[in-house]
Each structure stands twice: as structure tokens, then as C-alpha cells.
Protein backbone atom coordinates (compact mmCIF):
# COMPACT_ATOMS: atom_id res chain seq x y z
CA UNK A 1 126.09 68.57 62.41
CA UNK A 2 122.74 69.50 62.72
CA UNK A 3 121.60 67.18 65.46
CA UNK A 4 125.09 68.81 67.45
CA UNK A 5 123.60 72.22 66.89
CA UNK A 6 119.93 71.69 67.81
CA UNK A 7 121.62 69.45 70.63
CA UNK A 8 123.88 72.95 71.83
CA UNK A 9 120.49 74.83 71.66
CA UNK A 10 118.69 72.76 74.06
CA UNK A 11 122.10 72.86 76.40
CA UNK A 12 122.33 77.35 75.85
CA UNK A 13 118.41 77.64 76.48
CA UNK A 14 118.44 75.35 79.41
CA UNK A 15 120.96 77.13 80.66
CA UNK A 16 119.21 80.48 80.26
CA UNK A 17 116.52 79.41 81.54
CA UNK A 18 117.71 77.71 84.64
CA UNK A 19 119.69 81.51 84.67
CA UNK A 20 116.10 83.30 84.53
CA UNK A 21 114.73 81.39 87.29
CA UNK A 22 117.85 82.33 90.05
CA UNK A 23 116.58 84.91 92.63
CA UNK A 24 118.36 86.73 94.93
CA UNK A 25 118.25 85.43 98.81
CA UNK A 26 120.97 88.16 99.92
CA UNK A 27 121.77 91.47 98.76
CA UNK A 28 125.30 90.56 97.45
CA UNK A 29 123.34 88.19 95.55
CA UNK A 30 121.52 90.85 94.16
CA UNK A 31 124.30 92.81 93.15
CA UNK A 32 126.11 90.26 91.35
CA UNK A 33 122.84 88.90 89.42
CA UNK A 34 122.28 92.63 88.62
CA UNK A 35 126.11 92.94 86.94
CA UNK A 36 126.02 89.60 85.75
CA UNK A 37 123.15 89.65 83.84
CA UNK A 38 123.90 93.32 82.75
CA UNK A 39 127.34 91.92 81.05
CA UNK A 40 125.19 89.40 78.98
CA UNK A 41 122.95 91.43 78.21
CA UNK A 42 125.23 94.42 76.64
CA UNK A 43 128.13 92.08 75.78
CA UNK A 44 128.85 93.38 72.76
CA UNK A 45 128.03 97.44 74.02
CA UNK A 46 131.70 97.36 75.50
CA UNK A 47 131.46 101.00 75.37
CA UNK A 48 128.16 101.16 77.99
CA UNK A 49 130.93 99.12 80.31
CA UNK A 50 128.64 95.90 80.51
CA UNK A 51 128.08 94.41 84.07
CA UNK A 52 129.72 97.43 85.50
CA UNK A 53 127.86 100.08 87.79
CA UNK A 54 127.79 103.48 86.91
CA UNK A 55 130.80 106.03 87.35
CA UNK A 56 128.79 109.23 86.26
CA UNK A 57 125.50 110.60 86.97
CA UNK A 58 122.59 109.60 84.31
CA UNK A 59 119.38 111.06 83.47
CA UNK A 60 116.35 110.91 81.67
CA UNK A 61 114.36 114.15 80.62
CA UNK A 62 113.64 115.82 83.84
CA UNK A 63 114.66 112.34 86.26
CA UNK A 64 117.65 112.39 87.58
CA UNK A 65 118.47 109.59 88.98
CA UNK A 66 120.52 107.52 92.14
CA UNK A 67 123.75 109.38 92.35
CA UNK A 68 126.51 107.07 90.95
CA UNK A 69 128.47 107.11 94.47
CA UNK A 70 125.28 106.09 96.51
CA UNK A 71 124.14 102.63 94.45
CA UNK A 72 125.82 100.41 96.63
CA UNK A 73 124.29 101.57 99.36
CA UNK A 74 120.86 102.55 97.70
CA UNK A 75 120.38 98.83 96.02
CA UNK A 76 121.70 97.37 99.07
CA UNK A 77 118.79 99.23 100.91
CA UNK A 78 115.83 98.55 98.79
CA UNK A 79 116.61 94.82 99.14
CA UNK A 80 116.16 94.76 102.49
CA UNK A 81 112.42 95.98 101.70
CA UNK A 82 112.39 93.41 98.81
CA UNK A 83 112.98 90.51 101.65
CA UNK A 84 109.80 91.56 103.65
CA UNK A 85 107.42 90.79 100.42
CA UNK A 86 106.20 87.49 100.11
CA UNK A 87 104.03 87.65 96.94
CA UNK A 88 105.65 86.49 93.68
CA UNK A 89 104.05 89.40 91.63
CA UNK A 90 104.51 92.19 94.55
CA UNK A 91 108.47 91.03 94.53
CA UNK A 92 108.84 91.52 90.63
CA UNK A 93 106.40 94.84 90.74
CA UNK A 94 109.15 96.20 93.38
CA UNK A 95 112.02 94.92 92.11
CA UNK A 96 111.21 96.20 88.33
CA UNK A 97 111.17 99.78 90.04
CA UNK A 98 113.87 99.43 92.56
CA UNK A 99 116.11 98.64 89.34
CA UNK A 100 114.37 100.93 87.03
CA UNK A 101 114.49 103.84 90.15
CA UNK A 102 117.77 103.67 90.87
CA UNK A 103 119.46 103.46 86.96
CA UNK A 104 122.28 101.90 88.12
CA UNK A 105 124.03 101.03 84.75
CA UNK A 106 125.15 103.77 82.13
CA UNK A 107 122.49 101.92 79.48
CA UNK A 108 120.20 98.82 79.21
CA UNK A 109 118.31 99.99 82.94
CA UNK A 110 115.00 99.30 81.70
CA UNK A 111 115.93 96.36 80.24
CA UNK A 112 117.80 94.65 83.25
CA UNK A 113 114.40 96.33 84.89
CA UNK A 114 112.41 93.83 83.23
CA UNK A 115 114.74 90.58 83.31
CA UNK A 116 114.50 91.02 87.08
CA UNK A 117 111.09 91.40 87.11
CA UNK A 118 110.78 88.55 85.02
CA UNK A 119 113.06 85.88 87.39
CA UNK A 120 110.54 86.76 90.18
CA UNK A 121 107.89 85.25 88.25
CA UNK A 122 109.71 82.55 85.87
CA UNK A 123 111.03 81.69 89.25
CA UNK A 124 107.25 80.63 90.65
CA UNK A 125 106.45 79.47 87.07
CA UNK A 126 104.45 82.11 86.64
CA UNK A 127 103.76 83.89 82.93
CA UNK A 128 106.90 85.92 82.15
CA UNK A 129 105.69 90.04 81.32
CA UNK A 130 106.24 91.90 77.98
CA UNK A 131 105.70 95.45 77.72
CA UNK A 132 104.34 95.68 73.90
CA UNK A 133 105.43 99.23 71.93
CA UNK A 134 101.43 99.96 71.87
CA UNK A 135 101.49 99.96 75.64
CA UNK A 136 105.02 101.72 75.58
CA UNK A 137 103.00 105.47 77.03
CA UNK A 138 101.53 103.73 79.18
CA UNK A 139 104.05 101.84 81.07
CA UNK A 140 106.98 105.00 80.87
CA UNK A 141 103.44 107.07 82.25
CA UNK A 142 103.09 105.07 85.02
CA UNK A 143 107.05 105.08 85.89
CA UNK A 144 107.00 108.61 85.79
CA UNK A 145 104.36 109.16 88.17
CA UNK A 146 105.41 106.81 90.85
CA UNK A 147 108.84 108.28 90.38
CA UNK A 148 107.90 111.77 90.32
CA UNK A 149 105.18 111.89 92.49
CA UNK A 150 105.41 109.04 94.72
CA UNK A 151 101.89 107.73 93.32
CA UNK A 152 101.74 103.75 93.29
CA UNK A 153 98.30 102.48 91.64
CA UNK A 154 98.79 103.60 88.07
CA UNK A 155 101.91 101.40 87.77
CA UNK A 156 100.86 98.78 89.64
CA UNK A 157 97.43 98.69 87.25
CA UNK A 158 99.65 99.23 84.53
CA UNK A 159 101.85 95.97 84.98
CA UNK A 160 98.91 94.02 86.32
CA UNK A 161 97.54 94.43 82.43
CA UNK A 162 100.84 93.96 80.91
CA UNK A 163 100.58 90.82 82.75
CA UNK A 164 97.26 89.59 82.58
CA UNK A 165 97.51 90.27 78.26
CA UNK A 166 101.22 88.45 78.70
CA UNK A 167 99.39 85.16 79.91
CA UNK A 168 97.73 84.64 76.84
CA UNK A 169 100.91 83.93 74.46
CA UNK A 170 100.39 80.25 74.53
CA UNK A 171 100.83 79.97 70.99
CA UNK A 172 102.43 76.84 69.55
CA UNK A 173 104.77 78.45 67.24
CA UNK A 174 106.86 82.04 66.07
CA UNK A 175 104.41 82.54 63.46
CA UNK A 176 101.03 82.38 64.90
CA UNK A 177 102.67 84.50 67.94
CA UNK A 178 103.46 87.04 65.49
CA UNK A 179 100.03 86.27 64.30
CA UNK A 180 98.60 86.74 67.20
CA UNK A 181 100.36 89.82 68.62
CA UNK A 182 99.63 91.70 65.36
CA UNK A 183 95.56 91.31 65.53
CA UNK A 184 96.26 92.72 69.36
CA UNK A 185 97.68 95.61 67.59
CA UNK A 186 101.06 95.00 69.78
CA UNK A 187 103.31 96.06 67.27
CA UNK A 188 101.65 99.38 67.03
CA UNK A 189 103.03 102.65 67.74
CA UNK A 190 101.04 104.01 70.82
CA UNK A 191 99.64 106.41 69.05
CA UNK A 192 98.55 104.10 66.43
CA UNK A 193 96.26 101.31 68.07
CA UNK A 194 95.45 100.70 71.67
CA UNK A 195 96.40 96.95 73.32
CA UNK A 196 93.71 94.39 72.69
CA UNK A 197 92.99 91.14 74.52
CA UNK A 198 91.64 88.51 72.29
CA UNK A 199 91.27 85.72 75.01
């Protein structure tokens, strides 16, 4: 029984990851990756209607967001802009904000933000990003000011970092990653410790 079950592991997390590595080459593409992974990842949120688009307005503070009836269209859009870029980082910087911009689900948007992101890069076999809660200001900062005042650098510096400290969790094992994140003060509140790079 327990060979079976380390044996279905292997078969779910090959799976996944064969899932995480899928990028979109059209923008129906896009929009079904975008539902489908939004229905695994709120599965059991039936309420937040997983893998389903938006049927109201949504907001966050003083952001209002893509107007429910125009998401189609807007996503649609922005992945034509997404084909031009060739880089594997520029593609997951843009497509992390594309998602993140337009809020196109009623709940988990920065989430399915950052699985995006993350395909672009498992895709190339590049180092996957986290966004630690120390560095939590600092990435909804950056957000804000690209989305509120249409200024770039801050979030691109921002997830350059968050990506340069995500390339050093090589560790060999749950514990001395937990190790490991704790002396870089990850599991900090922001206002509590500041992100450290140990390597």
C-alpha cells in the first residue's frame, strides 16, 4: 500500500508538473489555461465559481479593475503583446501583470498571477518565483504603482529580486528549506524583518 501511494505521488506531481510547464501559443489557449488552472486551484471555493470569469465588477482599495463584460476582449488583447516578447523572464514579468491587471476571476487573481508567471519560467527550466510575506509591501508597492501610475521599473526591480533570492532554494529537504527561509527572515511580517540573501 505504501509503495501504490508513493507510486500515485510520483504519477499526480508529474502530472503537475508537466501541467506547470504548458504555455500558451494562442490566445484561446490562454483563456482556457487561465480557467483551467483557476478551477484547480479554488476547487473546493465553489462559491468564488472556480475556473469561471467574472460576472460582477471587483476591486481592491482604490483599483478598480477590467470591467467584467470587457475580459474577453481585454485578455485576448494583451496576448497579442505577450506574443511579441521573446525573453523567458520579460514573458512571465508581463504575463504576472496582464493577469494580476485585469482581475479576471471573483478571487485567487494574484494567485493564478503567479502560477502563470511561474509556467513562463518552469517552462525554460528556469527557477520558479516566490513572493515571501517579508517582501509582501514590496511586491503589492510595486503593483500599485505600475497600475496606478503607469510606472514600470519598481516592479520589474521588484520581481527581478524576488527572483534572484528564489534561485537559491536548492535545499535538499522540507526542513532545511524551512531552515533556510527562516534565517532569511522570509516568514516575517514586513514590518518585522527585511528579505535577506544568504548565498
Amino acid at each position: 500500500m505504501k509503495i501504490r501511494t508513493t507510486y500515485l505521488e510520483r504519477i499526480v506531481s508529474y502530472r503537475v508538473k508537466k501541467e506547470m510547464s504548458v504555455c500558451p501559443a494562442t490566445a484561446t489557449e490562454f483563456l482556457d489555461l487561465l480557467r483551467n488552472r483557476h478551477a484547480m486551484l479554488l476547487l473546493s471555493r465553489t462559491s468564488k465559481r472556480p475556473g469561471e470569469f467574472k460576472d460582477r465588477n471587483n476591486r481592491a482599495g482604490n483599483t478598480e479593475f477590467v470591467e467584467w463584460s470587457l475580459v474577453n476582449g481585454t485578455l485576448k488583447k494583451g496576448f497579442e503583446w505577450y506574443t511579441l516578447l521573446k525573453d523567458p523572464f520579460s514573458k512571465a514579468v508581463y504575463m504576472m501583470f496582464l493577469v494580476s491587471e485585469v482581475h479576471p476571476f471573483l478571487d485567487g487573481n494574484g494567485r493564478i498571477a503567479r502560477v502563470m508567471m511561474n509556467a513562463e519560467l518552469s517552462s525554460k527550466g528556469l527557477a520558479k518565483i516566490i513572493i515571501p510575506t517579508v517582501y509582501r509591501e514590496d511586491y503589492m508597492g510595486a503593483l500599485r504603482k505600475l497600475t496606478r501610475q503607469q510606472v514600470a521599473d519598481p516592479y520589474i526591480r521588484m520581481l527581478t529580486r524576488a527572483y534572484d533570492f528564489s534561485a537559491t532554494l536548492n535545499q535538499d529537504s522540507i526542513d532545511k528549506m524551512e531552515q533556510y527561509l527562516e534565517m532569511c527572515d522570509a516568514f516575517k511580517e514586513p514590518k518585522e524583518g527585511k528579505l535577506k540573501f544568504l548565498q
